[in-house]
C-alpha atoms as a PDB file:
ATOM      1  CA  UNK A   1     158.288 168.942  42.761  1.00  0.00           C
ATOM      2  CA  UNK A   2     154.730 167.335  41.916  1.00  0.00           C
ATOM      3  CA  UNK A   3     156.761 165.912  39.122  1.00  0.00           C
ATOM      4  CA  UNK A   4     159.400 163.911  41.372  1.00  0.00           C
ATOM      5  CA  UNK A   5     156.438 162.880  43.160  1.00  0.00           C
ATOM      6  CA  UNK A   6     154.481 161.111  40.213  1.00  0.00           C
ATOM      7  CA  UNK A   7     157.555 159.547  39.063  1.00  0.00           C
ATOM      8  CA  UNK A   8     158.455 157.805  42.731  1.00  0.00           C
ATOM      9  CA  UNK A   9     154.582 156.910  42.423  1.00  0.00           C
ATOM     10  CA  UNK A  10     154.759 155.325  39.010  1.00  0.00           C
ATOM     11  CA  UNK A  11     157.834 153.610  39.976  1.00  0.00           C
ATOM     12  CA  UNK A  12     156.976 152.322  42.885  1.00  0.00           C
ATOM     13  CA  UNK A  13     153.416 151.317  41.114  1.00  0.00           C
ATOM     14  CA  UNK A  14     155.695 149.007  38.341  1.00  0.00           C
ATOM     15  CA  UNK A  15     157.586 147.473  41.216  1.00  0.00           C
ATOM     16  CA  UNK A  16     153.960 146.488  42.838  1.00  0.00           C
ATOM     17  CA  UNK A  17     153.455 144.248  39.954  1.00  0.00           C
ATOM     18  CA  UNK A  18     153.909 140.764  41.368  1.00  0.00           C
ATOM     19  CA  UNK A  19     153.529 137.219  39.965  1.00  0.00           C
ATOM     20  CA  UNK A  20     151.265 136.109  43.638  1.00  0.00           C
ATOM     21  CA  UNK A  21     147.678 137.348  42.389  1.00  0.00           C
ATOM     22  CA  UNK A  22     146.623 137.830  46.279  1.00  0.00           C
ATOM     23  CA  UNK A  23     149.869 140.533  45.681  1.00  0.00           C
ATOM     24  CA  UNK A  24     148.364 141.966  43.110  1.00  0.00           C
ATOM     25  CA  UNK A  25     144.860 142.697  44.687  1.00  0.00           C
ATOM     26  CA  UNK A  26     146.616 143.884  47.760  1.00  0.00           C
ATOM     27  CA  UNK A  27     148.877 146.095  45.523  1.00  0.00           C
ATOM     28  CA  UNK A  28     144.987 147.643  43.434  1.00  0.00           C
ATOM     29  CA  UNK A  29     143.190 147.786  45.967  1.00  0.00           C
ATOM     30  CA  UNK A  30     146.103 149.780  48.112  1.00  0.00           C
ATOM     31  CA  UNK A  31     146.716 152.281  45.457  1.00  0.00           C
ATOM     32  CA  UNK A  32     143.106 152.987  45.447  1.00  0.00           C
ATOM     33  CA  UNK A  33     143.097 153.919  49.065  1.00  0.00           C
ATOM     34  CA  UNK A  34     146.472 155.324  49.772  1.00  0.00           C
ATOM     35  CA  UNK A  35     148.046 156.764  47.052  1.00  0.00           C
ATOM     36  CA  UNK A  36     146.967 160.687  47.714  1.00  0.00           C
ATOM     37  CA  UNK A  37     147.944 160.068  51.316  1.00  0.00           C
ATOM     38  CA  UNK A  38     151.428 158.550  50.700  1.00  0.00           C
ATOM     39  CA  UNK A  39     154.070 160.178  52.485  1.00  0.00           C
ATOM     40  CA  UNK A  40     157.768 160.161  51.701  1.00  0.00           C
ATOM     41  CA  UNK A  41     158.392 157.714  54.814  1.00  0.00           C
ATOM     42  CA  UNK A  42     155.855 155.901  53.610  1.00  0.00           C
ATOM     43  CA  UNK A  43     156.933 155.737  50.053  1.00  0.00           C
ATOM     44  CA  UNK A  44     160.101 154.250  51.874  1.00  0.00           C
ATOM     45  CA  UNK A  45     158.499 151.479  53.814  1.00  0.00           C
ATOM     46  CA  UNK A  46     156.968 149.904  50.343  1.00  0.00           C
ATOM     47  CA  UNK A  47     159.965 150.316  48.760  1.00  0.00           C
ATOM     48  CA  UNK A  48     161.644 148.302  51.579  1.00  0.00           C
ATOM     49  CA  UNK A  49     158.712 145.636  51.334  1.00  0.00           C
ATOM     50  CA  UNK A  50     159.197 145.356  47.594  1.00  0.00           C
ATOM     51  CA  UNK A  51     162.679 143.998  48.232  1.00  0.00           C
ATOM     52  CA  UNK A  52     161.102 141.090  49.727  1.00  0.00           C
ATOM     53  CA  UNK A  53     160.527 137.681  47.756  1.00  0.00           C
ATOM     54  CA  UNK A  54     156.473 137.525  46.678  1.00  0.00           C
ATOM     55  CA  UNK A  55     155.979 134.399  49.502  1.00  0.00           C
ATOM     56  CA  UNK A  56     158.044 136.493  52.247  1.00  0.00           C
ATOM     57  CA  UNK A  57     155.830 139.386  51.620  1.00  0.00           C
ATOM     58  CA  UNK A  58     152.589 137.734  51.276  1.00  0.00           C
ATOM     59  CA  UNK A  59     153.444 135.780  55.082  1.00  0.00           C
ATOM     60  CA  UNK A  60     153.917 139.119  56.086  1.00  0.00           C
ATOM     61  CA  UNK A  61     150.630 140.680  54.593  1.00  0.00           C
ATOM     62  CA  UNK A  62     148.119 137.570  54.924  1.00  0.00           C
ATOM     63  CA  UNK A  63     149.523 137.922  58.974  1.00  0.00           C
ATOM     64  CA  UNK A  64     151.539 134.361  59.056  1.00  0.00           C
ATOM     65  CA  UNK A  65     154.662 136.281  59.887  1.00  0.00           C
ATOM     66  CA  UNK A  66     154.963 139.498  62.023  1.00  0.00           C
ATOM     67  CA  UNK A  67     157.875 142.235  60.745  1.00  0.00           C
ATOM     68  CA  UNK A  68     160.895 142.308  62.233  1.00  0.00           C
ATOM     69  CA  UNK A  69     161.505 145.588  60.991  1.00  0.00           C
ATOM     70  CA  UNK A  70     159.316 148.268  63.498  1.00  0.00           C
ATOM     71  CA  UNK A  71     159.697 151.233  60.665  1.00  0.00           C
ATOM     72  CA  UNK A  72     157.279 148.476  58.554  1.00  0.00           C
ATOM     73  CA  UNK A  73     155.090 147.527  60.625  1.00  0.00           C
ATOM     74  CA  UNK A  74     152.608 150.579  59.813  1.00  0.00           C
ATOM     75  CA  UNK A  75     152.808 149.624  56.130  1.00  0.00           C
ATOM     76  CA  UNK A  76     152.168 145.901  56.612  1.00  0.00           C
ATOM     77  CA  UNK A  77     149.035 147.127  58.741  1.00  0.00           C
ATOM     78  CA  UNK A  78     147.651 149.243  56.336  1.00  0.00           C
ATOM     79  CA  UNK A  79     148.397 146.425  53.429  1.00  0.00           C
ATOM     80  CA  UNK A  80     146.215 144.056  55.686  1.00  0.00           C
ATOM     81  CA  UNK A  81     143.769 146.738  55.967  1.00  0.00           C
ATOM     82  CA  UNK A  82     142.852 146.249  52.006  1.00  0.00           C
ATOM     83  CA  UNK A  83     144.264 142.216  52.130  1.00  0.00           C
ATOM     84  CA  UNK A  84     141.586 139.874  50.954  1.00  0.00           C
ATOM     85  CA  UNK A  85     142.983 137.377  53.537  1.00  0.00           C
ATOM     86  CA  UNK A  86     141.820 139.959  56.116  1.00  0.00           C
ATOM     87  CA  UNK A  87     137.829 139.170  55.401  1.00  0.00           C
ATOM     88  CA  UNK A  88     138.940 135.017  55.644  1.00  0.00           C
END
């Protein structure tokens, strides 16, 4: 089971590589906060959210767009939480 786990992780982790650096940071910094506490719903929300073109997610993130998508919103918030547009 702890296998399946580490190999959603690591996937997921490869699909957090972006080409926005202000992605990227997001991506480190919420790994290094969140990744022992990721649940299987949430595991599903940033899955979703990876879908999403780098510029749609980043509006999303930096706070210029709100999600339309309730199940998300928790996941945006805590992606703000560790955003360096939250401190501007």
């Amino acid at each position: 089971m702890e296998e399946d786990r580490k190999a959603r992780i690591n996937r997921l982790k490869w699909h957090c590589r972006r080409a926005l650096l202000e992605l990227d940071l997001v991506f480190d910094r919420f790994w290094e906060r969140y990744e022992d506490n990721l649940d299987a719903q949430g595991e599903a929300a940033l899955e979703s959210l990876l879908e999403l073109e780098d510029h749609d997610l980043w509006a999303l993130v930096s706070g210029r767009k709100s999600p339309t998508i309730p199940q998300l919103a928790a996941m945006i918030e805590r992606l703000r939480e560790v955003s360096p547009a939250a401190n501007l």
